[in-house]
N, C-alpha and C. Protein backbone atom coordinates (compact mmCIF):
# COMPACT_ATOMS: atom_id res chain seq x y z
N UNK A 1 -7.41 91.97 -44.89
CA UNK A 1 -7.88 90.98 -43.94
C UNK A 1 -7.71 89.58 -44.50
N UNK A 2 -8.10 89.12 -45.96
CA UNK A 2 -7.91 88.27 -46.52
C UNK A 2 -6.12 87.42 -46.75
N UNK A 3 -5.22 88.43 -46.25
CA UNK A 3 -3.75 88.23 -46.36
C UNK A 3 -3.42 87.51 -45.38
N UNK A 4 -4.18 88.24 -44.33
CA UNK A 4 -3.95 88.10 -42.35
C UNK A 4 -4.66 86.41 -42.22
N UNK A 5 -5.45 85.69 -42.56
CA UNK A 5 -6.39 84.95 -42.76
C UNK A 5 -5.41 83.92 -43.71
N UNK A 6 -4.76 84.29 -44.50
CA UNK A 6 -3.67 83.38 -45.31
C UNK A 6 -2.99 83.24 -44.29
N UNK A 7 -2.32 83.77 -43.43
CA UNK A 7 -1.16 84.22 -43.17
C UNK A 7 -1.59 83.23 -41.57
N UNK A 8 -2.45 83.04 -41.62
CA UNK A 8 -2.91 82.62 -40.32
C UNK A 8 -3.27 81.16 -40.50
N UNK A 9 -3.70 80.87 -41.78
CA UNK A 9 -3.51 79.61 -41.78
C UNK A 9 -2.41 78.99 -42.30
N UNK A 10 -1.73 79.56 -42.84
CA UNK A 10 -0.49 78.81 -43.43
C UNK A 10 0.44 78.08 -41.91
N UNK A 11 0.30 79.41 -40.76
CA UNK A 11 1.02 79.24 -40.32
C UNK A 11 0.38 77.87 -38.95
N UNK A 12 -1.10 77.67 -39.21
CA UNK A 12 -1.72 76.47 -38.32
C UNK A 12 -1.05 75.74 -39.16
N UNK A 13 -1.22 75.53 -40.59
CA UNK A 13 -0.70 74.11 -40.70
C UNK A 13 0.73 73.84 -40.77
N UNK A 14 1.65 74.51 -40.54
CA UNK A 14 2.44 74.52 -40.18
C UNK A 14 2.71 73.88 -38.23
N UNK A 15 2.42 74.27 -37.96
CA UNK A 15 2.34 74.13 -36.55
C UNK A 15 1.55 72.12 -36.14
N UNK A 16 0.25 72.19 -37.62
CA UNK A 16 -0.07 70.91 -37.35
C UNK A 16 0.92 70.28 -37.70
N UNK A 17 1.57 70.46 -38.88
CA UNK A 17 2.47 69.59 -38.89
C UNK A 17 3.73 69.45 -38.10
N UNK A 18 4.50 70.25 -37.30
CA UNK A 18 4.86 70.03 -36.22
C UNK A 18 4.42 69.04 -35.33
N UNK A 19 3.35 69.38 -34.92
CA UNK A 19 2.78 68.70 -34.07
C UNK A 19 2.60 66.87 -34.65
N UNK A 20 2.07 66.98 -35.69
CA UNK A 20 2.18 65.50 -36.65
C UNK A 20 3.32 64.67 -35.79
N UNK A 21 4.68 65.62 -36.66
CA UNK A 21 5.83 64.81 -36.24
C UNK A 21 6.05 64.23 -35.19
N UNK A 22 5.92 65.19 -34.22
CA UNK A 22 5.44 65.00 -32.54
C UNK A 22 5.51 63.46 -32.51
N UNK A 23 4.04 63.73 -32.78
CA UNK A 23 3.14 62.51 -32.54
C UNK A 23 3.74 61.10 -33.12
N UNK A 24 4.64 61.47 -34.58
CA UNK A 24 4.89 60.37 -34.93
C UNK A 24 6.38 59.54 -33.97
N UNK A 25 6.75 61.19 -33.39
CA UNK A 25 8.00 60.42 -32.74
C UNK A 25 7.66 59.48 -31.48
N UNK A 26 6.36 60.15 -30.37
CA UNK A 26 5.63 59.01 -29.79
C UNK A 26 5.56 57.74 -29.84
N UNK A 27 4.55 57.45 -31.34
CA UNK A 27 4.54 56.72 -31.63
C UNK A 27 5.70 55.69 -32.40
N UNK A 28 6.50 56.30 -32.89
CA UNK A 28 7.91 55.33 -32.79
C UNK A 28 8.20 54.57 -31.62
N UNK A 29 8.11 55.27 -30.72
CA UNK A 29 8.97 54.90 -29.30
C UNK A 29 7.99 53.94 -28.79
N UNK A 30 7.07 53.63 -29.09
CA UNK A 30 6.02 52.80 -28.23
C UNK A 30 5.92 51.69 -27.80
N UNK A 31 7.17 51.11 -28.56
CA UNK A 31 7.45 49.49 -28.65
C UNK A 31 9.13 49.67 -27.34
N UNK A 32 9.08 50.71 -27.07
CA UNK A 32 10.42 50.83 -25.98
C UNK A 32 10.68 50.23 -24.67
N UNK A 33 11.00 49.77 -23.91
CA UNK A 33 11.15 49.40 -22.61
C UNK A 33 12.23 50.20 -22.01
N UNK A 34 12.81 50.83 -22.48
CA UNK A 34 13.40 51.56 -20.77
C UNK A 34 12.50 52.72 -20.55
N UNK A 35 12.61 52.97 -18.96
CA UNK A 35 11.73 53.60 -18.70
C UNK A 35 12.30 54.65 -18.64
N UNK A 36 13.46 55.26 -19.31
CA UNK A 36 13.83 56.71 -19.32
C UNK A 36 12.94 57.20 -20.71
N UNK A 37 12.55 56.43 -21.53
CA UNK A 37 12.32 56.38 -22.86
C UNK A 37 10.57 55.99 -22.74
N UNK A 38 9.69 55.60 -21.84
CA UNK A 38 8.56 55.47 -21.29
C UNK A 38 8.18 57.07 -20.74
N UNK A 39 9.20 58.05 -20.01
CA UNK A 39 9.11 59.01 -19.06
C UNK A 39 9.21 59.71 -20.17
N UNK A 40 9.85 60.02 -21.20
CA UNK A 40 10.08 61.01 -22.30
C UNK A 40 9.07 60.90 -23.35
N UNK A 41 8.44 59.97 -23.20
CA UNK A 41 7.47 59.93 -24.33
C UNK A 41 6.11 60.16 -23.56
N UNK A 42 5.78 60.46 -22.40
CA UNK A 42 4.92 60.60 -21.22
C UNK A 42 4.82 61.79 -21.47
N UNK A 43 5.86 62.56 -20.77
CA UNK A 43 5.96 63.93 -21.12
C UNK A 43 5.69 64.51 -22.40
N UNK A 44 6.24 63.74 -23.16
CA UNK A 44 5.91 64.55 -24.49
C UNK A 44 4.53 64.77 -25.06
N UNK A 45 3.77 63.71 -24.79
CA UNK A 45 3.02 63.55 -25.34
C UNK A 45 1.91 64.18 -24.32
N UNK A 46 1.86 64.78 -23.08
CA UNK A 46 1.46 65.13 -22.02
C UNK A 46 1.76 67.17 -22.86
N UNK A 47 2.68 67.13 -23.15
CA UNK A 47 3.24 68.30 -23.41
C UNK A 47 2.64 69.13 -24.77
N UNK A 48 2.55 67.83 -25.66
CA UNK A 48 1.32 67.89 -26.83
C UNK A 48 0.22 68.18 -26.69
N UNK A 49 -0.12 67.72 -25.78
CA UNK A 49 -1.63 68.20 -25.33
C UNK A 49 -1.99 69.70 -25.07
N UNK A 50 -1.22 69.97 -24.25
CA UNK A 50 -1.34 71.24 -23.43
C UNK A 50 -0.70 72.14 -24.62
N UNK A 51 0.16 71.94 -25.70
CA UNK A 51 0.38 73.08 -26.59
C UNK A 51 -0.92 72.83 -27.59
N UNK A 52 -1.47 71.85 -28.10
CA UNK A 52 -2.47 71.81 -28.79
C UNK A 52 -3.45 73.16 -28.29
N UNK A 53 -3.68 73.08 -26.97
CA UNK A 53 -4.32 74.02 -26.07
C UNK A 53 -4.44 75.37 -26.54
N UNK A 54 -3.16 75.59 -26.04
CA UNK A 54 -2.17 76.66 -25.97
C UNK A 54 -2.65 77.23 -27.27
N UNK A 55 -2.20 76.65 -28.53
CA UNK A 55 -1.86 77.06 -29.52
C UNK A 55 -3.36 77.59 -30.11
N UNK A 56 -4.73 77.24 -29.81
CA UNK A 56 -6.02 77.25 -30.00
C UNK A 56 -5.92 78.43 -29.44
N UNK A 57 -5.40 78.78 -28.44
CA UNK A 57 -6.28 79.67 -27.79
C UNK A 57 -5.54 81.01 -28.06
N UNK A 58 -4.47 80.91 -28.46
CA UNK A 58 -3.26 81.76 -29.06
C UNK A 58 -4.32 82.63 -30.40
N UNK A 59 -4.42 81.51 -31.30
CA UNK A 59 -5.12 81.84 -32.27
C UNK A 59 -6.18 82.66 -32.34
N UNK A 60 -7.16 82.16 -31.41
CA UNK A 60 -8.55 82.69 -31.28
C UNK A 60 -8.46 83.81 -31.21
N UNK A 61 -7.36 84.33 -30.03
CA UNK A 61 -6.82 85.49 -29.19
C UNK A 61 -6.61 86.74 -30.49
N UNK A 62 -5.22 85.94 -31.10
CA UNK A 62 -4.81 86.97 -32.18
C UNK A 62 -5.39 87.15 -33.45
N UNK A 63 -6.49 86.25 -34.08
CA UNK A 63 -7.76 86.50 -34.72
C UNK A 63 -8.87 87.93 -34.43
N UNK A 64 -9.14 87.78 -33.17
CA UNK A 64 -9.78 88.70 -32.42
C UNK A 64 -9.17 90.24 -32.28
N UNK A 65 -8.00 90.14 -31.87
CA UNK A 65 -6.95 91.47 -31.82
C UNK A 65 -7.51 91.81 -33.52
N UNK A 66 -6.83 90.76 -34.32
CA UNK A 66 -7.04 91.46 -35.76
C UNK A 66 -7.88 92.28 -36.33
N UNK A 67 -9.12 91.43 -36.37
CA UNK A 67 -10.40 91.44 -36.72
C UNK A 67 -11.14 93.27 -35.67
N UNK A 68 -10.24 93.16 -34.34
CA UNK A 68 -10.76 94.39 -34.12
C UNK A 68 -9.98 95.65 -34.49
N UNK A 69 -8.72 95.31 -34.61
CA UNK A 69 -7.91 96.36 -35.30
C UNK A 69 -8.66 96.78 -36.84
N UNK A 70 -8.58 96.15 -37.40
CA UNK A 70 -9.36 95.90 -38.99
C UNK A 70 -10.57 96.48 -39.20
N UNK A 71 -11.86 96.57 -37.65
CA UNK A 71 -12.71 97.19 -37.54
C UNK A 71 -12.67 98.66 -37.27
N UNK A 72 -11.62 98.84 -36.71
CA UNK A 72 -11.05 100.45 -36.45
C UNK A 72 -10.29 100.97 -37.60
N UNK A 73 -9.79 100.27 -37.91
CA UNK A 73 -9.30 101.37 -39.19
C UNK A 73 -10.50 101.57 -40.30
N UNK A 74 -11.07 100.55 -40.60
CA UNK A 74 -12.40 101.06 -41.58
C UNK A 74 -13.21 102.03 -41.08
N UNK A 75 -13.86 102.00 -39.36
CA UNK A 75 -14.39 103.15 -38.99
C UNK A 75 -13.24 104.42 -39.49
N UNK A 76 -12.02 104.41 -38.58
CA UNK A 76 -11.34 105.49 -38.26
C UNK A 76 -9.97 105.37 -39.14
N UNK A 77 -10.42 105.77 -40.61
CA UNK A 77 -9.30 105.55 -41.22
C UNK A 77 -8.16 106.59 -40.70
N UNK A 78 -8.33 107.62 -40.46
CA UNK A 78 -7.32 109.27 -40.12
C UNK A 78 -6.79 108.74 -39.04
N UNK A 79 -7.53 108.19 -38.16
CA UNK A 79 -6.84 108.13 -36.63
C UNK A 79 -5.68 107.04 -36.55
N UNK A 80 -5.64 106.21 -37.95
CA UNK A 80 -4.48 104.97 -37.94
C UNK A 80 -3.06 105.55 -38.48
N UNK A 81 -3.97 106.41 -39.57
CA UNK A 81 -2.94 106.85 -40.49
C UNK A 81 -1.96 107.88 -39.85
N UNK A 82 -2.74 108.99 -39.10
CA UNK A 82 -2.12 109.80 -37.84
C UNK A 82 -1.17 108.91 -37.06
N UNK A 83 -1.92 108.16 -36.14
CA UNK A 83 -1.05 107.36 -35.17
C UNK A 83 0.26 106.44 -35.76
N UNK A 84 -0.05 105.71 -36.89
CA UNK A 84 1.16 105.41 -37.69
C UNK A 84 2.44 106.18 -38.23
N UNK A 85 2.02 107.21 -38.49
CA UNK A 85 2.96 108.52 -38.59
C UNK A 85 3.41 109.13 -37.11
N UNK A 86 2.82 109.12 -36.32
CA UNK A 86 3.63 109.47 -35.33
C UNK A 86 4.87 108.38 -34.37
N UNK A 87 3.90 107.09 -34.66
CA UNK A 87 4.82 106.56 -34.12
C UNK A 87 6.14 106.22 -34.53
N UNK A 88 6.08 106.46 -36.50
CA UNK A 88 7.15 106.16 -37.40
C UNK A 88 7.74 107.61 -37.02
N UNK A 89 7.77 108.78 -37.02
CA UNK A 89 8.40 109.57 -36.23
C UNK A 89 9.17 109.52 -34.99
N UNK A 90 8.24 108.73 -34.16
CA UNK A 90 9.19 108.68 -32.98
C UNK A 90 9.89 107.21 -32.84
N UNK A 91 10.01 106.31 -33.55
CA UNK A 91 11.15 105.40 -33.95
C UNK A 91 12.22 105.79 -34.64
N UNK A 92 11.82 106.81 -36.00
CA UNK A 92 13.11 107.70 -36.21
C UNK A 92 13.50 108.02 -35.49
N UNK A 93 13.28 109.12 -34.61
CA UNK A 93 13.94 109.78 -33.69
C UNK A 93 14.90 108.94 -32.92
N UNK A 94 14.20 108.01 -32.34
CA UNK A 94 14.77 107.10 -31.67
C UNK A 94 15.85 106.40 -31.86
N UNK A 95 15.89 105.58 -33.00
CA UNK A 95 17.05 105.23 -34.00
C UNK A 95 18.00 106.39 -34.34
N UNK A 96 17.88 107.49 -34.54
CA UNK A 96 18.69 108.04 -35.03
C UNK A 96 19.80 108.87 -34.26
N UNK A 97 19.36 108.67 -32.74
CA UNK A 97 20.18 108.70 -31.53
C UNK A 97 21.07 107.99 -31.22
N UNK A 98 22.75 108.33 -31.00
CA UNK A 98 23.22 107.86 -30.74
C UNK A 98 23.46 107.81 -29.16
């Protein structure tokens, strides 16, 4: 769980910093006058918003999936280990069809 939790933040700040850049390209443009270059930085920054959103709620989402997967295998260790084996069975199978 502690990996998943690395693995989860490495990849926010990653994403903040994306988003950083974003922002810094905005703010480059701010001193611009054409308004094709007013409309693109509108959007963008309109577009920032709503992935900021997005991306929160992404998280929360796949935190939650985790955290309950993580709770089931500690209850039900056999029933993962079973189901993992079968399904690695039937991907062999699968793959090995031509």
């Amino acid at each position: 769980m502690a990996h998943t939790q690395d693995n989860s933040k490495t990849m926010s700040r990653g994403m903040q910093h994306i988003i950083d850049h974003a922002h810094s390209l905005v703010d480059a443009t701010s001193g611009e006058l054409d308004d094709r270059i007013k409309s693109a930085r509108a959007a963008l920054k309109e577009r920032l918003e709503s992935v900021k959103n997005e991306y929160g709620e992404l998280e929360d989402s796949l935190m939650d999936t985790v955290q309950t997967a993580d709770k089931f295998i500690h209850v039900k260790p056999y029933y993962a280990i079973g189901g993992t084996f079968i399904v690695g069975l039937f991907l062999g199978w699968f793959m090995s069809r031509k």
